[in-house]
C-alpha atoms as a PDB file:
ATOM      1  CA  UNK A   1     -94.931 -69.284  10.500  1.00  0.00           C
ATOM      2  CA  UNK A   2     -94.788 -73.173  12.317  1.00  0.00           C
ATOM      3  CA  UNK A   3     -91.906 -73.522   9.505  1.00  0.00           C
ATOM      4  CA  UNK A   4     -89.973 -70.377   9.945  1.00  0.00           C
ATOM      5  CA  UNK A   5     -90.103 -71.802  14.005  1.00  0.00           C
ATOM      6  CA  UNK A   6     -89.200 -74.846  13.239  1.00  0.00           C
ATOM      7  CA  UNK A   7     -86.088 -73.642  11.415  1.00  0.00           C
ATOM      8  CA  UNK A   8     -85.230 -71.229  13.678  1.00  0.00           C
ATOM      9  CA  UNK A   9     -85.351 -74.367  16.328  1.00  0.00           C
ATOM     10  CA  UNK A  10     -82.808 -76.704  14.186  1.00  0.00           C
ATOM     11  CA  UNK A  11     -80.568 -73.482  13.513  1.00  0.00           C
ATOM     12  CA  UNK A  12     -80.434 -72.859  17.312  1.00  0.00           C
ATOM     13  CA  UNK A  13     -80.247 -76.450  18.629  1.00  0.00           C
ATOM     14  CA  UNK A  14     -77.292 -76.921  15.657  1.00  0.00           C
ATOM     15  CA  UNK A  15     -75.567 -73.548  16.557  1.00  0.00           C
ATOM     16  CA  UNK A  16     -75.586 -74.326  20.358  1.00  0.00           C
ATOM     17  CA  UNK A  17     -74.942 -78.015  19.981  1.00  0.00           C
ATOM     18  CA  UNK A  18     -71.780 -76.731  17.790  1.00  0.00           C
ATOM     19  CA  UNK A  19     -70.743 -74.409  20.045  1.00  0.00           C
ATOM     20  CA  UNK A  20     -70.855 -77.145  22.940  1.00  0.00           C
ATOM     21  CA  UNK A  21     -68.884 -79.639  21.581  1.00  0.00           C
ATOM     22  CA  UNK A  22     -66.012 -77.050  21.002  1.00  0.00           C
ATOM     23  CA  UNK A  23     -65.931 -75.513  24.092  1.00  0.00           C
ATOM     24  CA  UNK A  24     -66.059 -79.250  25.487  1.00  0.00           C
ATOM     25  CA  UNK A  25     -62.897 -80.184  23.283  1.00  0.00           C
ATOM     26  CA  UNK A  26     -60.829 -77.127  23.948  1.00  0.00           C
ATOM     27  CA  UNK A  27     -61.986 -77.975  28.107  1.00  0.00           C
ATOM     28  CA  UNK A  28     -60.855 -81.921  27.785  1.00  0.00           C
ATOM     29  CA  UNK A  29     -57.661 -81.015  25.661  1.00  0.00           C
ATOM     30  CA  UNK A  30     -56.579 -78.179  28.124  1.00  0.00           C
ATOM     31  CA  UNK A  31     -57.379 -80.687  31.111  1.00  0.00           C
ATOM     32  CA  UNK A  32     -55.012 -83.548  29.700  1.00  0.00           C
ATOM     33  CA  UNK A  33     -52.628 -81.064  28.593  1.00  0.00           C
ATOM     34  CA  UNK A  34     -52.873 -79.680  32.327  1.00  0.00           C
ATOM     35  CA  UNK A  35     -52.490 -83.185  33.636  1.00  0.00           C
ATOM     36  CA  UNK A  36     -49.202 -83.567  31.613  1.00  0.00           C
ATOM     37  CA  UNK A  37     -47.810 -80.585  33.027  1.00  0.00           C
ATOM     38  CA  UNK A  38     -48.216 -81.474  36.383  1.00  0.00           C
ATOM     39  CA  UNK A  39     -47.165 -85.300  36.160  1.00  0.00           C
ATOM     40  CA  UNK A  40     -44.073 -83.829  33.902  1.00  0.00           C
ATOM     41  CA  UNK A  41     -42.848 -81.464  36.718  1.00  0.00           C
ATOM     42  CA  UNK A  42     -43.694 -84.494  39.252  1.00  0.00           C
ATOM     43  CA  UNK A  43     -40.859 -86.528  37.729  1.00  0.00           C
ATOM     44  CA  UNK A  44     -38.940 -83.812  36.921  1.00  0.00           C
ATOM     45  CA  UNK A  45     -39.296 -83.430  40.839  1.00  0.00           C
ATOM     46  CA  UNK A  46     -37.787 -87.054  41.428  1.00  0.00           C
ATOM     47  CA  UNK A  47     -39.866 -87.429  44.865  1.00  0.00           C
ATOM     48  CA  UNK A  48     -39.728 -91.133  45.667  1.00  0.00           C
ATOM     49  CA  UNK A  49     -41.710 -93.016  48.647  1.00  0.00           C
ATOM     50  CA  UNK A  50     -39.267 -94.210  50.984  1.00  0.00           C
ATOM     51  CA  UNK A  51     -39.075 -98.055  50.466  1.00  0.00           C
ATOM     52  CA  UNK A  52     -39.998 -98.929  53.855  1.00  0.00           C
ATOM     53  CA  UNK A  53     -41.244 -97.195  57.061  1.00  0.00           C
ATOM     54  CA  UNK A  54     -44.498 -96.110  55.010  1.00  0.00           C
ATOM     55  CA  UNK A  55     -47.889 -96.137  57.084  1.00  0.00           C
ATOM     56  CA  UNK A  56     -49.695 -99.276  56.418  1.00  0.00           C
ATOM     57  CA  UNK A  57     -52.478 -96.998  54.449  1.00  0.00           C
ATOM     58  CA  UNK A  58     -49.641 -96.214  52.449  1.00  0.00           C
ATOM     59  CA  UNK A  59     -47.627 -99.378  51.446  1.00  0.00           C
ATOM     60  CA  UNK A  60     -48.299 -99.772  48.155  1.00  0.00           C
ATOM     61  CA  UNK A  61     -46.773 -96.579  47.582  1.00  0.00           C
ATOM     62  CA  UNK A  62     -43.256 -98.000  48.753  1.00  0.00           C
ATOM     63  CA  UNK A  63     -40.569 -97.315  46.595  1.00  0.00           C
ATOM     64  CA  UNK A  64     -42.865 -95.771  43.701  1.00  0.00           C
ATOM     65  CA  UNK A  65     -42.233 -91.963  42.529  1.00  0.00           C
ATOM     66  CA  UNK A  66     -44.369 -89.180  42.756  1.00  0.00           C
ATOM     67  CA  UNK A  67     -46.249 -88.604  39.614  1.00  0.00           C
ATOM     68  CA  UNK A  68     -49.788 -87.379  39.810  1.00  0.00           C
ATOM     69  CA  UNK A  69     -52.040 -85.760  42.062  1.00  0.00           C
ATOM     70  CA  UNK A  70     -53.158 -88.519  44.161  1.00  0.00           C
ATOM     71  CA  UNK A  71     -49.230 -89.634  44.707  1.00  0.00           C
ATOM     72  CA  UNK A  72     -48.852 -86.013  45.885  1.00  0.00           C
ATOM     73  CA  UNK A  73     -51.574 -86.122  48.169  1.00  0.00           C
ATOM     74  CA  UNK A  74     -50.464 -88.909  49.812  1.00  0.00           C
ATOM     75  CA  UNK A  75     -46.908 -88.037  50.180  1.00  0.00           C
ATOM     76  CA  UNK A  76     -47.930 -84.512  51.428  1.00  0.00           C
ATOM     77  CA  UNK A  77     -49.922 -86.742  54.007  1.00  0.00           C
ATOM     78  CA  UNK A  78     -46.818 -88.686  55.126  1.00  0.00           C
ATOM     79  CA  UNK A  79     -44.922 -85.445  55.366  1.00  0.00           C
ATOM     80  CA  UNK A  80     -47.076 -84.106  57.801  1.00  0.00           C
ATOM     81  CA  UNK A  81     -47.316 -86.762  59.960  1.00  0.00           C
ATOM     82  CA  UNK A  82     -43.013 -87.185  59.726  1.00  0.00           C
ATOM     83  CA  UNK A  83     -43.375 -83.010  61.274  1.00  0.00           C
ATOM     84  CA  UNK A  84     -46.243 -83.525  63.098  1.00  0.00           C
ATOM     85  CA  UNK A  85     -43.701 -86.407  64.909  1.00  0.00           C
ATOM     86  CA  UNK A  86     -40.419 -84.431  64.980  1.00  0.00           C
ATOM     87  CA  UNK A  87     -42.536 -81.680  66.335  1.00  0.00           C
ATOM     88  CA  UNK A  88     -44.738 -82.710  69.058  1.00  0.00           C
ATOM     89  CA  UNK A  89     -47.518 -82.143  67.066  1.00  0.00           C
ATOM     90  CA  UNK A  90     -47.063 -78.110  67.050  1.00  0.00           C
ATOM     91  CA  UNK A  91     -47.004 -75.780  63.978  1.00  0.00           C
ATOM     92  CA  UNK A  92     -44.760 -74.075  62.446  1.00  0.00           C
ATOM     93  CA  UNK A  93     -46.090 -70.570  63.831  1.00  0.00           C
ATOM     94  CA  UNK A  94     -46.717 -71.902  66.784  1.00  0.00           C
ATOM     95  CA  UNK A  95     -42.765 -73.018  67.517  1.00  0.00           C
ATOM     96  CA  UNK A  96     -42.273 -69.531  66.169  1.00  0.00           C
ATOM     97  CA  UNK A  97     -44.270 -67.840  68.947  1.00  0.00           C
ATOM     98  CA  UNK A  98     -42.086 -69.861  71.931  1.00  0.00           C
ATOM     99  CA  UNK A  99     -39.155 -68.983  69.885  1.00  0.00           C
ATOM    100  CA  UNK A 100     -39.656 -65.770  70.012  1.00  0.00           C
ATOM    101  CA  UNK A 101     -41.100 -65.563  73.750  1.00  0.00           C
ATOM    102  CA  UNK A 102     -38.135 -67.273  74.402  1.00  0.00           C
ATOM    103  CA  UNK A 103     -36.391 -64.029  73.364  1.00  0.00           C
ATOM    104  CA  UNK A 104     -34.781 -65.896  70.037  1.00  0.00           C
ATOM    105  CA  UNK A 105     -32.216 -67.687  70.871  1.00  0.00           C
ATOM    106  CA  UNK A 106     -33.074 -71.236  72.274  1.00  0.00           C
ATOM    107  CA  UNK A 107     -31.457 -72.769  69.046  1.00  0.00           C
ATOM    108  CA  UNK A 108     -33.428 -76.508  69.468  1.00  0.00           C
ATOM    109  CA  UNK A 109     -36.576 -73.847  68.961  1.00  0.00           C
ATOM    110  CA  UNK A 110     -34.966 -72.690  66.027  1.00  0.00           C
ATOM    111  CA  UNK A 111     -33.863 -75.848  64.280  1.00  0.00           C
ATOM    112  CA  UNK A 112     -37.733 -77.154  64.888  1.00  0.00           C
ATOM    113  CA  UNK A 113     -38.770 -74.034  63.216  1.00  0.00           C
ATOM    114  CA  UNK A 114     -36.819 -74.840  60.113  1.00  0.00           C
ATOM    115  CA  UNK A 115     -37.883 -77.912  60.258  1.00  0.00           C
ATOM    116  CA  UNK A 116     -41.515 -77.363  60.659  1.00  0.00           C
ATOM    117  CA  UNK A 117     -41.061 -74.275  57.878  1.00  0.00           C
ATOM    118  CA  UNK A 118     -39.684 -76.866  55.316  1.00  0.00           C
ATOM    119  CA  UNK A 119     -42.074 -79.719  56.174  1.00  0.00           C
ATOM    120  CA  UNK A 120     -45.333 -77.125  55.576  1.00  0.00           C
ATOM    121  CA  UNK A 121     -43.892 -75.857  52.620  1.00  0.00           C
ATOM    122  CA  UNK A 122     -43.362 -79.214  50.942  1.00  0.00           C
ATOM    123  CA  UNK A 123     -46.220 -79.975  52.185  1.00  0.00           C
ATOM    124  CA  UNK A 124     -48.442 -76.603  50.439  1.00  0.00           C
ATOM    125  CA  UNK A 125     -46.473 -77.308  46.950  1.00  0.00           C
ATOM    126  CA  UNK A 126     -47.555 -80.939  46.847  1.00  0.00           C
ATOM    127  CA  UNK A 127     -51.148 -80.100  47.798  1.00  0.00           C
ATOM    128  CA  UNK A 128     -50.961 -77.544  45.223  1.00  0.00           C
ATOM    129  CA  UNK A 129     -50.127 -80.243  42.602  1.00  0.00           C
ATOM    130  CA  UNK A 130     -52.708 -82.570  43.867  1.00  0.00           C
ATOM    131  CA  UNK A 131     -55.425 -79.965  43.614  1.00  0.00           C
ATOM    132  CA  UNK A 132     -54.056 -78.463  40.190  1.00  0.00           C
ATOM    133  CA  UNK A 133     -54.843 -82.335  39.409  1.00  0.00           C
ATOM    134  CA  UNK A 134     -58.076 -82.047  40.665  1.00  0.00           C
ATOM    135  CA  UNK A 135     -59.223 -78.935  39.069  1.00  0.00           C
ATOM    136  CA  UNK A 136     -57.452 -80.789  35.902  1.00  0.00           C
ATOM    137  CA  UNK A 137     -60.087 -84.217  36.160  1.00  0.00           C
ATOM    138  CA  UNK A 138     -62.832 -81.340  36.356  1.00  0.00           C
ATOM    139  CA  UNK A 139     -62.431 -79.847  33.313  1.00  0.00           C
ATOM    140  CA  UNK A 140     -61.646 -82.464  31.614  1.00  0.00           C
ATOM    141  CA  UNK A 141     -65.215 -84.209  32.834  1.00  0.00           C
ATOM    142  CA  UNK A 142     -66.705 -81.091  32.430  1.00  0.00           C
ATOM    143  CA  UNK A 143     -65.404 -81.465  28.579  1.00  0.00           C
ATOM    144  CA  UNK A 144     -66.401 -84.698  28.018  1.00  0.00           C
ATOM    145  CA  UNK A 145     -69.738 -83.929  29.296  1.00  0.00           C
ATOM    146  CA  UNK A 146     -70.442 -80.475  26.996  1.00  0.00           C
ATOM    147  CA  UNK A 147     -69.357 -82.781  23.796  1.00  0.00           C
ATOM    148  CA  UNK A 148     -72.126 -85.280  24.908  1.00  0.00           C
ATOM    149  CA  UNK A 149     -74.555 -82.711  25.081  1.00  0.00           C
ATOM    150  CA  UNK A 150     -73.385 -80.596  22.054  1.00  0.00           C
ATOM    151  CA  UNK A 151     -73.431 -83.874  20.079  1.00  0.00           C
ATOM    152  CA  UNK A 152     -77.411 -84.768  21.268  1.00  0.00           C
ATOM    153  CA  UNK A 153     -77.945 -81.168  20.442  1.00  0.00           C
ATOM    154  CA  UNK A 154     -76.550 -81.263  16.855  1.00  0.00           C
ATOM    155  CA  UNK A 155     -77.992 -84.627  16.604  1.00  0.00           C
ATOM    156  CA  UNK A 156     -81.640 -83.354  17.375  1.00  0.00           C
ATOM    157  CA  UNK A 157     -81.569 -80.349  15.219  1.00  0.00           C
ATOM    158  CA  UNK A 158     -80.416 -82.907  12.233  1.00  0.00           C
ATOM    159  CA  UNK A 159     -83.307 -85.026  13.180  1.00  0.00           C
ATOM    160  CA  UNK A 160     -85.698 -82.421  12.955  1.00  0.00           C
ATOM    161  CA  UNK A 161     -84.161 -80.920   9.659  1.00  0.00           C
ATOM    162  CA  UNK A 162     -85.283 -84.104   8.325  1.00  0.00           C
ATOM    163  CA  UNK A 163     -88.563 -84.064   9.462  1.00  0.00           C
ATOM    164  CA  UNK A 164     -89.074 -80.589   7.720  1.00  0.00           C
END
C-alpha cells in the first residue's frame, strides 16, 4: 500500500508540476507578447515629451517618445497638470455644468470644455496603456513564478521516483 502512495505522490507532484510550468509559459509569453503590443501602438502613437518646459520630476523624459507604460504614466501626469493649468483647476464636467447654467452659449466656457474633454481623454487612453502594462508585468511574474514552482514540483516527484 506505502508503494502504491508513494506512486500516486510522484504521479501527482509530476502531473501538477507539469501542468504549472505550462500554464506559467503560456502566462509569461502572453505577458511579453502583451507588452509588445502596447509599446508597438506607443510608437505607432509618435507621442514625444516636449524638449523643454517638463516638470523637474520629469526631465529626463525631455525629448524621449512614449513607449511603455511608465512613459505613459508620466505623460498622462503632465497632461493633467497642462489642463489642470489652462483650466483653473476645474473638470471637465464641472466647466460643463457653468456652461450649461450659463444657458450654453458663453463660448470661452465652451472652448475650456473642449479643452478639458480632450485633455481627460488623452489622459484615460494613456492610463489605459500604462495599466494594460501593468496587468502585462503581472502575468508575466505570475508566469515566471508558476514555472519555478512547476519545475520544484517535477523536480521532487523525480527525486522521489528515485528513491522508490
Amino acid at each position: 500500500m506505502d508503494n502504491v502512495r508513494g506512486l500516486t505522490l510522484m504521479l501527482l507532484l509530476g502531473g501538477v508540476g507539469v501542468a504549472m510550468l505550462t500554464a506559467g509559459a503560456v502566462m509569461t509569453v502572453r505577458g511579453l507578447r502583451g507588452k509588445e503590443e502596447i509599446r508597438d501602438e506607443l510608437i505607432r502613437q509618435k507621442i514625444t515629451f516636449p524638449a523643454k518646459g517638463l516638470p523637474a520630476e520629469h526631465g529626463r523624459y525631455a525629448g524621449r517618445r512614449v513607449e511603455n507604460g511608465t512613459h505613459a504614466r508620466v505623460f498622462s501626469e503632465m497632461i493633467s497638470g497642462n489642463v489642470r493649468k489652462a483650466t483653473g483647476g476645474r473638470s471637465y464636467s464641472e466647466i460643463s455644468a457653468d456652461l450649461h447654467a450659463s444657458g450654453g452659449k458663453d463660448e470661452k466656457l465652451a472652448e475650456l470644455r473642449q479643452t478639458a474633454f480632450m485633455g481627460e481623454t488623452l489622459r484615460a487612453s494613456l492610463m489605459s496603456a500604462y495599466q494594460a502594462w501593468q496587468v502585462t508585468s503581472l502575468a508575466v511574474g505570475l508566469g515566471a513564478m508558476l514555472m519555478g514552482t512547476g519545475a520544484a514540483l517535477v523536480a521532487v516527484g523525480t527525486v522521489l521516483s528515485a528513491a522508490q
